[in-house]
N, C-alpha and C. Protein backbone atom coordinates (compact mmCIF):
# COMPACT_ATOMS: atom_id res chain seq x y z
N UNK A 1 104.69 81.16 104.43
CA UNK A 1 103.30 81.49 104.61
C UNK A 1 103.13 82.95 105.04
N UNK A 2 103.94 83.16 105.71
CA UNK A 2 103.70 85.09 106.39
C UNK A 2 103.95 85.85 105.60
N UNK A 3 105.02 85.27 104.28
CA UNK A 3 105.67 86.35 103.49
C UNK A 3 104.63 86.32 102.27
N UNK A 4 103.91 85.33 102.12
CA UNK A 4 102.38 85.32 101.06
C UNK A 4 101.46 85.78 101.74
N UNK A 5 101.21 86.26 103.06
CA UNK A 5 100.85 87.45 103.36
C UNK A 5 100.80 88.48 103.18
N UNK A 6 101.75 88.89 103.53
CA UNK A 6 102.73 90.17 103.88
C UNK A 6 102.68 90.67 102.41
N UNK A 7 102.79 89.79 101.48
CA UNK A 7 102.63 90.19 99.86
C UNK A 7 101.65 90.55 99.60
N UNK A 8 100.41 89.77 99.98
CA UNK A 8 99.27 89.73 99.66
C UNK A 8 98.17 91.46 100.30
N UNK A 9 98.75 91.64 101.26
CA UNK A 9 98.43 92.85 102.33
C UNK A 9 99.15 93.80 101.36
N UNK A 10 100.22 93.86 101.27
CA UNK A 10 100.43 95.09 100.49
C UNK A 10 100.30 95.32 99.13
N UNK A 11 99.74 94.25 98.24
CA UNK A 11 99.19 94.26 97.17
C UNK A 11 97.97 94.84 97.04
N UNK A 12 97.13 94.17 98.71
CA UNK A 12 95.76 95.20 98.46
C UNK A 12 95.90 96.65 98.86
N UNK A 13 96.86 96.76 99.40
CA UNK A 13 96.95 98.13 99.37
C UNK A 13 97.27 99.16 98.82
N UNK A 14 98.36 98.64 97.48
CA UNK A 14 98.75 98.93 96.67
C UNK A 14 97.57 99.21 95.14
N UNK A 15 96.69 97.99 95.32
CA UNK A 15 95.89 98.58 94.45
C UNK A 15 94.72 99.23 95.22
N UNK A 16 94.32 99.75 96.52
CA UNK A 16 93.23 100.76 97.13
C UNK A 16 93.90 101.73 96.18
N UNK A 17 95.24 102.40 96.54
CA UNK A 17 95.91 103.32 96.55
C UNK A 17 95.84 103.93 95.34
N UNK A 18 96.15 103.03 94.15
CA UNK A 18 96.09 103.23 92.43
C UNK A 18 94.57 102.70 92.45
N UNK A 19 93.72 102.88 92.95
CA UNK A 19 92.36 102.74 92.50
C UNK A 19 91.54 104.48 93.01
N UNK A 20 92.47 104.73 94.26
CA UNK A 20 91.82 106.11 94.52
C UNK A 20 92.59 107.24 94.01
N UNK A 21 93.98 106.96 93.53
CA UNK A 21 94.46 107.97 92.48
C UNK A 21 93.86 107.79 91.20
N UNK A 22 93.43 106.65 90.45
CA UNK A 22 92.71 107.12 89.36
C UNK A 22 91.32 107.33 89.45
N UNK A 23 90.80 107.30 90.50
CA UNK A 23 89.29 107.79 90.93
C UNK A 23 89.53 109.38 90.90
N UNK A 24 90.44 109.73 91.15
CA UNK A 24 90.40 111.11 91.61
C UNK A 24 90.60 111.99 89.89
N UNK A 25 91.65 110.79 88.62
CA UNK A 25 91.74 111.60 87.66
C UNK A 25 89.75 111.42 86.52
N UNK A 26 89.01 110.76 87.18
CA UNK A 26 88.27 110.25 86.44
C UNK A 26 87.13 111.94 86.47
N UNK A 27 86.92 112.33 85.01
CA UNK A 27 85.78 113.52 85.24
C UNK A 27 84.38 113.32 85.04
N UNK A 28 83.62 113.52 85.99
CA UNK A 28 82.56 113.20 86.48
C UNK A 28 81.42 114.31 85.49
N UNK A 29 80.46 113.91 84.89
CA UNK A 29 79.33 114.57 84.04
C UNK A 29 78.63 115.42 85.35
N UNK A 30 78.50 116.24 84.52
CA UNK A 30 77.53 117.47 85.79
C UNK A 30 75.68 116.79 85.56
N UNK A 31 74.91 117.15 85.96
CA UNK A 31 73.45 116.95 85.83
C UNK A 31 73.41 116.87 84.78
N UNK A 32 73.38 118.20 84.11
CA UNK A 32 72.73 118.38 83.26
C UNK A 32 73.04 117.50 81.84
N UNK A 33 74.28 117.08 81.99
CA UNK A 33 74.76 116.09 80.98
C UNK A 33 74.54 115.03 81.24
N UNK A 34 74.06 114.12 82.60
CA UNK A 34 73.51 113.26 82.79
C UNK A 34 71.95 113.17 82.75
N UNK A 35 71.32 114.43 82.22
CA UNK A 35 69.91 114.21 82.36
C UNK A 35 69.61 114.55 80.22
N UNK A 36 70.49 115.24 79.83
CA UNK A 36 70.32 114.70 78.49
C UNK A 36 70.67 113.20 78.03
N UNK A 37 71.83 112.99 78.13
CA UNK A 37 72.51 111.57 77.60
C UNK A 37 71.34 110.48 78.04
N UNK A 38 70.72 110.73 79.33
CA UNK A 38 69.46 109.81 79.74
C UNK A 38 68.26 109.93 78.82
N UNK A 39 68.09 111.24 78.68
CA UNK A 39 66.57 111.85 77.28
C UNK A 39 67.33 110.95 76.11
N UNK A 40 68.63 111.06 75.68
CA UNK A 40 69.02 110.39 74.48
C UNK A 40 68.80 109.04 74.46
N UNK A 41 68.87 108.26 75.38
CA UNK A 41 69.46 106.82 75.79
C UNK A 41 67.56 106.50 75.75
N UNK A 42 66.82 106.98 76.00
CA UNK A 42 65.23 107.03 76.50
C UNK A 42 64.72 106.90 74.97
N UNK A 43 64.99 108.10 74.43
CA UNK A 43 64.55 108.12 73.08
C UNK A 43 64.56 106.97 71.94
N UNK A 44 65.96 106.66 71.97
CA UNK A 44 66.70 105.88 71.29
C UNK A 44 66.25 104.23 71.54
N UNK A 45 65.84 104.27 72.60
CA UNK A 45 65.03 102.75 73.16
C UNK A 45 63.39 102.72 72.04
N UNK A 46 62.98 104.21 72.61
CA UNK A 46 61.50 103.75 71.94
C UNK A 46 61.58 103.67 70.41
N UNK A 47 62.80 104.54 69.91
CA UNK A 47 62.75 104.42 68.39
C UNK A 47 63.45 102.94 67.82
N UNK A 48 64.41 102.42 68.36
CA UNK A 48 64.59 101.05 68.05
C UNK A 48 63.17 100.22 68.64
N UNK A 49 62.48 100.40 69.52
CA UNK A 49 61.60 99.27 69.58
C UNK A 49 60.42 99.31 68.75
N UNK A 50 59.78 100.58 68.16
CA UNK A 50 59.26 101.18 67.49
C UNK A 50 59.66 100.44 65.70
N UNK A 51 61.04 100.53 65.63
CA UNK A 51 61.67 99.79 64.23
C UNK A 51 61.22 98.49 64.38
N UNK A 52 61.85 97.76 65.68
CA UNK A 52 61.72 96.36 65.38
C UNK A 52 60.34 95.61 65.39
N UNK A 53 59.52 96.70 66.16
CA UNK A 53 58.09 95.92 66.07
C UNK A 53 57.16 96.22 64.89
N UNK A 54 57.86 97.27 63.98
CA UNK A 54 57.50 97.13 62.09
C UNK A 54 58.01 96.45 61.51
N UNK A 55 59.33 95.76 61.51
CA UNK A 55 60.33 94.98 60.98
C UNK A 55 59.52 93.92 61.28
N UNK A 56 59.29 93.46 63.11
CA UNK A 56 58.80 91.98 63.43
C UNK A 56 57.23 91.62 62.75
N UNK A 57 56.48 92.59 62.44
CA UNK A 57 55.10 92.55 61.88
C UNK A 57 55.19 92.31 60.21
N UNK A 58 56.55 92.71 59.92
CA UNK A 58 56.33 92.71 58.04
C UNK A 58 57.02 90.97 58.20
N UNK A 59 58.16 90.58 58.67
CA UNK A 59 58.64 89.59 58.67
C UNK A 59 57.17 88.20 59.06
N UNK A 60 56.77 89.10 59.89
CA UNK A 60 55.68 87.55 60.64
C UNK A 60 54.56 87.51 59.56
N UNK A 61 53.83 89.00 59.21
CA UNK A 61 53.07 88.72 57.37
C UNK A 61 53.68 88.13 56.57
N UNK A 62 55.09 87.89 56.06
CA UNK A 62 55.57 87.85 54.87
C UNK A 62 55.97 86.19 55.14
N UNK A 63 56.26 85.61 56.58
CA UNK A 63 56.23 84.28 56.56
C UNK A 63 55.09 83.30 57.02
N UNK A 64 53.91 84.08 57.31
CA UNK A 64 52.54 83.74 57.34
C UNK A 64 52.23 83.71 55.90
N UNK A 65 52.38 84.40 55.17
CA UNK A 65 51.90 84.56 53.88
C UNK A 65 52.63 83.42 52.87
N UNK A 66 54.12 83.31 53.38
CA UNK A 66 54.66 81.60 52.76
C UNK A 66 54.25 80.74 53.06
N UNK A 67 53.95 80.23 54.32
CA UNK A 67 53.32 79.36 55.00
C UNK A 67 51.95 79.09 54.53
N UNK A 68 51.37 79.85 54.35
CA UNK A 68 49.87 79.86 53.96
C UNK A 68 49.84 79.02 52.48
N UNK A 69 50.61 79.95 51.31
CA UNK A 69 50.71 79.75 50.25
C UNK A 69 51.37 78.31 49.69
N UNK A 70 52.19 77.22 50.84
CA UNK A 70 52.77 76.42 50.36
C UNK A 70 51.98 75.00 50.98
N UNK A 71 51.13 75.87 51.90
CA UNK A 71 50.39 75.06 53.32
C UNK A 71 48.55 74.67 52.52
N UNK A 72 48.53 75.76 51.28
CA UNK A 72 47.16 75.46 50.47
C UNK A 72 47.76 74.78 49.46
N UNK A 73 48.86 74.47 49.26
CA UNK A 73 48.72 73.27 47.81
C UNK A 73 48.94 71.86 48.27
């Protein structure tokens, strides 16, 4: 039981240790690359939602318009 300890203790310490050496190799975006990639990520939302709510309007006419057509005979 002490020695599944004793394992267990220096396992977490072992990975603090290799978690703050590769924290340290990780390179961090300056502002200004975090305030474009955000304008990109922003943009890119309204233009996909922008697609899908022309896509969702031709799809909902075009199966209103089956519906209709199979729903009058």
């Amino acid at each position: 039981m002490a020695e599944e300890k004793k394992n267990w203790i220096q396992g977490v310490k072992d990975y603090y240790n290799e978690l703050r050496l590769e924290m340290r190799r990780v390179t961090w975006p300056n502002r200004k690359q975090v305030e474009s990639t955000t304008a990109v990520v922003i943009v890119s939302v309204f233009a996909f939602a922008g697609y899908f709510a022309i896509v969702d309007a031709i799809l909902s006419r075009g199966v209103t318009g089956v519906l209709t057509f199979f729903a009058g005979k």
